[in-house]
PDB file of N, CA and C in Angstrom:
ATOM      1  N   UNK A   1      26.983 -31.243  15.386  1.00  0.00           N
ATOM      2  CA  UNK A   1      27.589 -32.284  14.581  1.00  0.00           C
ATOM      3  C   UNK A   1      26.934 -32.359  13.199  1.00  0.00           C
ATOM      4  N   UNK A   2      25.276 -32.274  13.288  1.00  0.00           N
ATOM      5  CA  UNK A   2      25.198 -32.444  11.975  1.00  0.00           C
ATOM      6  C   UNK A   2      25.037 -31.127  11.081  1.00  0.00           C
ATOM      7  N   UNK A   3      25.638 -30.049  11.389  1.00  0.00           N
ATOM      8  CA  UNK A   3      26.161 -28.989  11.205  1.00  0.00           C
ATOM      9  C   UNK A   3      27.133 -29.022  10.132  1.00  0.00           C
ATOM     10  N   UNK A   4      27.869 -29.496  11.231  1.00  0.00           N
ATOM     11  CA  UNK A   4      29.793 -29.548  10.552  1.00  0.00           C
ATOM     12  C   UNK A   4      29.454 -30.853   9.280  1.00  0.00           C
ATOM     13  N   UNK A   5      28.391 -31.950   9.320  1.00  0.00           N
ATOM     14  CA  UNK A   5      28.099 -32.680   8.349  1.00  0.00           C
ATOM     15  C   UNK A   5      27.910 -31.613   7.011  1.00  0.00           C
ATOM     16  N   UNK A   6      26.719 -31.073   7.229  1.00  0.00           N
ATOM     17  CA  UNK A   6      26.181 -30.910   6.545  1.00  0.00           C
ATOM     18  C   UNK A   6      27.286 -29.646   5.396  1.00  0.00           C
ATOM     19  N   UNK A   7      27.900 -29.258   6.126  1.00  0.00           N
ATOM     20  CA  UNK A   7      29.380 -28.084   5.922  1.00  0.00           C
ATOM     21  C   UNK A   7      30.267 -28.765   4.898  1.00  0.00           C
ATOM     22  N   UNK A   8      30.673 -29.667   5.346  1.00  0.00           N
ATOM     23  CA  UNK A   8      31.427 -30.916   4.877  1.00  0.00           C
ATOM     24  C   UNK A   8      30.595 -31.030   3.421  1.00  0.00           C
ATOM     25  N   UNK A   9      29.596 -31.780   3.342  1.00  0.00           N
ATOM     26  CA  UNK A   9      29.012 -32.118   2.266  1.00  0.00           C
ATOM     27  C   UNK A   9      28.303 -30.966   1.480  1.00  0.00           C
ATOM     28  N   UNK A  10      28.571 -29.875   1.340  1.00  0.00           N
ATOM     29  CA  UNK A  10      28.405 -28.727   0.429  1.00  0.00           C
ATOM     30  C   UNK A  10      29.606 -28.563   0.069  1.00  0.00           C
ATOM     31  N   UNK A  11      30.470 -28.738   0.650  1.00  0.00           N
ATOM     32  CA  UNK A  11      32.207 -28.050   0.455  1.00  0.00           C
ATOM     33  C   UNK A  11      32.830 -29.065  -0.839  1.00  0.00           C
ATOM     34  N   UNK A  12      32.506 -30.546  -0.346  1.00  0.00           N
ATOM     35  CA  UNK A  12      32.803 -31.642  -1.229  1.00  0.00           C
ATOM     36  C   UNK A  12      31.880 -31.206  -2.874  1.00  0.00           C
ATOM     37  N   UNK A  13      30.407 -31.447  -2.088  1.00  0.00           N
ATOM     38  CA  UNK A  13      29.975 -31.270  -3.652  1.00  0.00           C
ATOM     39  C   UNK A  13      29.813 -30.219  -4.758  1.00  0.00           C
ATOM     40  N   UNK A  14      30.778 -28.482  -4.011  1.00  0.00           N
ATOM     41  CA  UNK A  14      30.759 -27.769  -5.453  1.00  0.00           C
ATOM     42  C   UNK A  14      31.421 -27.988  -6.115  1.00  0.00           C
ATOM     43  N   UNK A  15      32.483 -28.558  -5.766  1.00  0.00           N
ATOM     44  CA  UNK A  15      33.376 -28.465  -7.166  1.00  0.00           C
ATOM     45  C   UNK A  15      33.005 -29.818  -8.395  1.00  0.00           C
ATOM     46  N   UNK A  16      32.035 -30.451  -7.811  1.00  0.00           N
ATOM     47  CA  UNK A  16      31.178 -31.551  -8.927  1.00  0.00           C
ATOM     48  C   UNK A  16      30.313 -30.710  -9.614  1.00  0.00           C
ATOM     49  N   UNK A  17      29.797 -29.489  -8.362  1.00  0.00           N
ATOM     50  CA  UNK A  17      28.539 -29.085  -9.457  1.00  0.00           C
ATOM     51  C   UNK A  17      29.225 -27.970 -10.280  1.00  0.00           C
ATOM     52  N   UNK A  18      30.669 -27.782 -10.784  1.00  0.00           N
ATOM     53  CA  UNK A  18      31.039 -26.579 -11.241  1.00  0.00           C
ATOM     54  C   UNK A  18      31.181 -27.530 -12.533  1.00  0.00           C
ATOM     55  N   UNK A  19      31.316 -28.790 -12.917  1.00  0.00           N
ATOM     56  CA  UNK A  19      31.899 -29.464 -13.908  1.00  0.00           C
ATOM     57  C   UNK A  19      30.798 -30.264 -14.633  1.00  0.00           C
ATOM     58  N   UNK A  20      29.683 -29.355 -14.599  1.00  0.00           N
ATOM     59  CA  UNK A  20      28.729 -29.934 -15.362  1.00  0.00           C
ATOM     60  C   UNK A  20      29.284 -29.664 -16.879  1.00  0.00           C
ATOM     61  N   UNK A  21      28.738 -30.443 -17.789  1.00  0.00           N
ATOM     62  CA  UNK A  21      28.476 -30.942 -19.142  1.00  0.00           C
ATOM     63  C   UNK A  21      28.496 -29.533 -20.000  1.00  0.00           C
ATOM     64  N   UNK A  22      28.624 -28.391 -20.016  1.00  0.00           N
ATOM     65  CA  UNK A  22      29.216 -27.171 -20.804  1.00  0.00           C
ATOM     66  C   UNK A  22      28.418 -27.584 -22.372  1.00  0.00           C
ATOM     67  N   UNK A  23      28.208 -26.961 -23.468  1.00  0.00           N
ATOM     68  CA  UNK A  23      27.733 -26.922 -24.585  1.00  0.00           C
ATOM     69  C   UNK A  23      28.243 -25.327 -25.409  1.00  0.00           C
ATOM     70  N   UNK A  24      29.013 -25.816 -26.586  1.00  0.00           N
ATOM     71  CA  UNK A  24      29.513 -24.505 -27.094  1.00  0.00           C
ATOM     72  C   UNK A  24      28.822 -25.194 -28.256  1.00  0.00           C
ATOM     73  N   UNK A  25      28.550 -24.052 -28.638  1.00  0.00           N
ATOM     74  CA  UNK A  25      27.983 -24.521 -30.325  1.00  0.00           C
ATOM     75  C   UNK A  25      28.335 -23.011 -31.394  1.00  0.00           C
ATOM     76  N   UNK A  26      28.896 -23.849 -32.476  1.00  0.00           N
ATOM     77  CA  UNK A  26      29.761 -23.186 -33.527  1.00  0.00           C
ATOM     78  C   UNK A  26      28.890 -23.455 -34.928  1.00  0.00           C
ATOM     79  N   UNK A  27      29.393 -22.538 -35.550  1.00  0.00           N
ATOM     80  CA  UNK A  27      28.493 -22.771 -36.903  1.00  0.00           C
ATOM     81  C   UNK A  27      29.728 -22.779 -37.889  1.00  0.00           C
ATOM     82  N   UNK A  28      29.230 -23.375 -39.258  1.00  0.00           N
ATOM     83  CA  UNK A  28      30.054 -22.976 -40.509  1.00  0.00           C
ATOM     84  C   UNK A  28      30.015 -21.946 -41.057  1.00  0.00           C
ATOM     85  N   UNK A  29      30.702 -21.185 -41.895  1.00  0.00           N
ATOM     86  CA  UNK A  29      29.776 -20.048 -42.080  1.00  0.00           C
ATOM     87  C   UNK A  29      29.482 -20.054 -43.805  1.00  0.00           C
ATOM     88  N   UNK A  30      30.916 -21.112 -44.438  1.00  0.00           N
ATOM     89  CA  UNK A  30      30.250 -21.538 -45.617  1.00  0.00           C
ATOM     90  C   UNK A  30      29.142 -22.288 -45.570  1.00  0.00           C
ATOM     91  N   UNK A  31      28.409 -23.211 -44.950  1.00  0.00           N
ATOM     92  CA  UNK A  31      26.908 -24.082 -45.064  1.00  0.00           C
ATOM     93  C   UNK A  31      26.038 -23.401 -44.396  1.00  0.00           C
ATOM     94  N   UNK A  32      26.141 -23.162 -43.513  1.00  0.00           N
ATOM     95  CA  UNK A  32      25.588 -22.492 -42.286  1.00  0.00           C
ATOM     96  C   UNK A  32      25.394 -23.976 -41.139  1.00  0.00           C
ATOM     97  N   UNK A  33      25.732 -24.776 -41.416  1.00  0.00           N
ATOM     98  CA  UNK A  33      25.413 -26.110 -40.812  1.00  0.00           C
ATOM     99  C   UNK A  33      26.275 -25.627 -39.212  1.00  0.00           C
ATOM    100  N   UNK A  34      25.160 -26.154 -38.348  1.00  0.00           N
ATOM    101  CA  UNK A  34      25.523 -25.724 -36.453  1.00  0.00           C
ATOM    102  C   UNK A  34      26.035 -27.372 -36.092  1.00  0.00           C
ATOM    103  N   UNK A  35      26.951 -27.239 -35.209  1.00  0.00           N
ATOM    104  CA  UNK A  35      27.113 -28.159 -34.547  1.00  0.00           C
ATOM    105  C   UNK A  35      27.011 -28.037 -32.943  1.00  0.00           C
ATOM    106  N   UNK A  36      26.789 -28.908 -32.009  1.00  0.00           N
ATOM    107  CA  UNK A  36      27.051 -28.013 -30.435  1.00  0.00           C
ATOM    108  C   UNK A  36      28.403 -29.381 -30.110  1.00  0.00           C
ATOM    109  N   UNK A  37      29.089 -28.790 -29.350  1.00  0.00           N
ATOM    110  CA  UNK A  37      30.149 -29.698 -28.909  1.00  0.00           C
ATOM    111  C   UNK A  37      29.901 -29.666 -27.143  1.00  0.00           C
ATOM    112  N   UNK A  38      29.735 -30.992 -27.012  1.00  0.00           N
ATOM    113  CA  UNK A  38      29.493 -31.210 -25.106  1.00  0.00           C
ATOM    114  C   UNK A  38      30.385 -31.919 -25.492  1.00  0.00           C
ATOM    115  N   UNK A  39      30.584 -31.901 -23.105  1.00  0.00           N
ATOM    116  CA  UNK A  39      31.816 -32.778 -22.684  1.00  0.00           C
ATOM    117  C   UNK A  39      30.996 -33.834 -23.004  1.00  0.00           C
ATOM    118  N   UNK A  40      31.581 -35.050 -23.428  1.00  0.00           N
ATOM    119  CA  UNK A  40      31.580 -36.553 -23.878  1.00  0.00           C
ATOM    120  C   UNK A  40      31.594 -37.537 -22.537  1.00  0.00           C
ATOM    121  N   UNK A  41      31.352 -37.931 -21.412  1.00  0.00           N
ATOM    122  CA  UNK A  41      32.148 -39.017 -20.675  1.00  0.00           C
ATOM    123  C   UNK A  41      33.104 -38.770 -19.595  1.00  0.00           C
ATOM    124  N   UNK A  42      33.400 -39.061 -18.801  1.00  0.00           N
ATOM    125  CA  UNK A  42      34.073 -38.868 -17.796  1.00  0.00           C
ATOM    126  C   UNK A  42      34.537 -39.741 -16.932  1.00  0.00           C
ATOM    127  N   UNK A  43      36.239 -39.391 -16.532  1.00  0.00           N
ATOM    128  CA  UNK A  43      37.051 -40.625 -16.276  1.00  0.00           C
ATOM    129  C   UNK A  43      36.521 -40.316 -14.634  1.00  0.00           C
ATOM    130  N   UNK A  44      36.240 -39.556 -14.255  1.00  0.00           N
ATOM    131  CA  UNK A  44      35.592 -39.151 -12.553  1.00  0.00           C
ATOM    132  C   UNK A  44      34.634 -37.943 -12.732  1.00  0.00           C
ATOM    133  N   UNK A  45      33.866 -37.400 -11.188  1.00  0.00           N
ATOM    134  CA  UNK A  45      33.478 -36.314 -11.742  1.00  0.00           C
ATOM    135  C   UNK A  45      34.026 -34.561 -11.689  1.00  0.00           C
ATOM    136  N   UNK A  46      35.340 -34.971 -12.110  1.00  0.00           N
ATOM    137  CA  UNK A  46      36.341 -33.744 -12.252  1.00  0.00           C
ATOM    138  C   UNK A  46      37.319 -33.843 -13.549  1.00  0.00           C
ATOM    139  N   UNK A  47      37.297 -34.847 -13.833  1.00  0.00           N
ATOM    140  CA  UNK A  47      37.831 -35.204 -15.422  1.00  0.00           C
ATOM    141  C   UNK A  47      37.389 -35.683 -16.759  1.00  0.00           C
ATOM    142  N   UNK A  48      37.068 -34.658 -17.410  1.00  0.00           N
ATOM    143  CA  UNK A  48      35.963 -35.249 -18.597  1.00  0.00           C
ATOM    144  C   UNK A  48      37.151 -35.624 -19.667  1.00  0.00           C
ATOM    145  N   UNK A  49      37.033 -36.978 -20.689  1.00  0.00           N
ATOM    146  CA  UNK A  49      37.423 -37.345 -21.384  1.00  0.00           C
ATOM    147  C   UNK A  49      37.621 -36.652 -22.618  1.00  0.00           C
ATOM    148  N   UNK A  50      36.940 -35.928 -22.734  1.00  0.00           N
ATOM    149  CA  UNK A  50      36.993 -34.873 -24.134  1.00  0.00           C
ATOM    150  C   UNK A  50      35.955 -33.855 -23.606  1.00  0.00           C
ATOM    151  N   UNK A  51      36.245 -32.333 -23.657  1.00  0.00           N
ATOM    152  CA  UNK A  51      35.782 -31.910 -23.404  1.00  0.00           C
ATOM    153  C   UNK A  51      35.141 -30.523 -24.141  1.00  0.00           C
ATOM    154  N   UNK A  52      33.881 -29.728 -23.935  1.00  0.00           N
ATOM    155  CA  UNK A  52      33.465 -29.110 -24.929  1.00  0.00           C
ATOM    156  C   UNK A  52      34.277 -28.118 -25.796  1.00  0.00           C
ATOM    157  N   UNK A  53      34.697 -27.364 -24.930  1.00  0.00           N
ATOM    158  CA  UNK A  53      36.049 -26.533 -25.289  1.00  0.00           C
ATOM    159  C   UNK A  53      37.461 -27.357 -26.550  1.00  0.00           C
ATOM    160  N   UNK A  54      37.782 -28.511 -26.236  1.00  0.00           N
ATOM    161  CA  UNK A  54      38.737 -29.254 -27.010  1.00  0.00           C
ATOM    162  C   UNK A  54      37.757 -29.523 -28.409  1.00  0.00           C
ATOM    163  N   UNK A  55      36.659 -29.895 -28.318  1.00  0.00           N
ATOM    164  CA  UNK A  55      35.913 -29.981 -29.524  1.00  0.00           C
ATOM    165  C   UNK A  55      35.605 -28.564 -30.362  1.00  0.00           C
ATOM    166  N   UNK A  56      35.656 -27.264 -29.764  1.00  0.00           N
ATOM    167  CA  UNK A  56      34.974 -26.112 -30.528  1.00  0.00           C
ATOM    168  C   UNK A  56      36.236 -25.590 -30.881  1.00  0.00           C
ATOM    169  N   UNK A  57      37.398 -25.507 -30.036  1.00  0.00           N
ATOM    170  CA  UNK A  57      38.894 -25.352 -30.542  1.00  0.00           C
ATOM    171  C   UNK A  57      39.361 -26.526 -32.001  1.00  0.00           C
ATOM    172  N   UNK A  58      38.627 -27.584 -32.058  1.00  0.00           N
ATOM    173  CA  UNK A  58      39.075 -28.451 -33.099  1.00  0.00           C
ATOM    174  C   UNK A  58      38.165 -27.508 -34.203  1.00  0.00           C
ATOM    175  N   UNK A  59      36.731 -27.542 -34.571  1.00  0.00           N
ATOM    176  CA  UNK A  59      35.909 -27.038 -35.268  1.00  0.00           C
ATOM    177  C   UNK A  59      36.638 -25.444 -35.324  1.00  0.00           C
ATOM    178  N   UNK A  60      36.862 -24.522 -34.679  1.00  0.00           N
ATOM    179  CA  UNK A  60      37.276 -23.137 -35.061  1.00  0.00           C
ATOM    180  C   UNK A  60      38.481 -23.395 -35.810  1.00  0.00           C
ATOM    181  N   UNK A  61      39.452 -24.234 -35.626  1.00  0.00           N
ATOM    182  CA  UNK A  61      40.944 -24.485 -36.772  1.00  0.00           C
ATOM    183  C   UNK A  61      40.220 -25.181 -37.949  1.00  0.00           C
ATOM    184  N   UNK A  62      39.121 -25.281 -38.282  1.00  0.00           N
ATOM    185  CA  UNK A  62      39.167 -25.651 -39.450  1.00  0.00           C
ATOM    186  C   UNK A  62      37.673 -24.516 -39.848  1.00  0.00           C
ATOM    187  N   UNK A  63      37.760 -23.759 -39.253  1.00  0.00           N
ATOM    188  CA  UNK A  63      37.121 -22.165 -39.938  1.00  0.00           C
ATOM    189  C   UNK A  63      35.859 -21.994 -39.039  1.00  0.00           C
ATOM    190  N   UNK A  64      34.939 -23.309 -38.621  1.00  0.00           N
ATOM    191  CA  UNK A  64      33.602 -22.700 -38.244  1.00  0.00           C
ATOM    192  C   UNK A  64      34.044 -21.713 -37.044  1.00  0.00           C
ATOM    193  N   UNK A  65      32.882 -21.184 -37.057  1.00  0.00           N
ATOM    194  CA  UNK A  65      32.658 -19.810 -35.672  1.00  0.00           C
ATOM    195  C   UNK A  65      31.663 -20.115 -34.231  1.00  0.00           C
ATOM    196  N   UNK A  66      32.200 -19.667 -33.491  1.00  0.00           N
ATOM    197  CA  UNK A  66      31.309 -19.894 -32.230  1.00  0.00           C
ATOM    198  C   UNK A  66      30.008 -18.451 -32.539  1.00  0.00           C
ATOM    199  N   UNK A  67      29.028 -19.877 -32.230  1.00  0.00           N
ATOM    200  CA  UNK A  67      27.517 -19.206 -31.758  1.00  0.00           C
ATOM    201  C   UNK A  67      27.235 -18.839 -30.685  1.00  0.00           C
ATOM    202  N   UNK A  68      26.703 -17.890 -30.791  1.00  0.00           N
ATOM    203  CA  UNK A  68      26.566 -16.867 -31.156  1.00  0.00           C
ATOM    204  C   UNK A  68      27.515 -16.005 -30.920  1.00  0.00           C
ATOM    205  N   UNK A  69      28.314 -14.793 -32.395  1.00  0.00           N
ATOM    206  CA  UNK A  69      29.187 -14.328 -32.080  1.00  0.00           C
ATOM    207  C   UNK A  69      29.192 -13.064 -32.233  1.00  0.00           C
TER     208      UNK A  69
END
């Protein structure tokens, strides 16, 4: 029994530990000024409110570059 517990509660908690907090960091390449973009907040722990990716996709449309590239 505390087998099948313990089965149970690894199964539940990877997909929390796959949605950790990510960090992309992009540079300008006119300043050289770095920024890093993390996920922000989270409406559970499978839905982040803004997330790092949506922030380095905003920063690359307006020219900076992902670090290291």
């Amino acid at each position: 029994m505390v087998k099948r517990l313990m089965l149970i509660a690894v199964l539940v908690a990877l997909p929390a530990a796959c949605t950790g907090p990510p960090v992309i960091v992009v540079k300008n390449p006119a300043t050289g000024e770095m920024y890093q973009c993390q996920t922000a907040g989270y409406y559970s722990y499978l839905f982040a409110m803004q997330t790092a990716t949506e922030c380095a996709a905003k920063h690359e449309s307006e020219g900076w570059q992902p670090w290291p590239h």
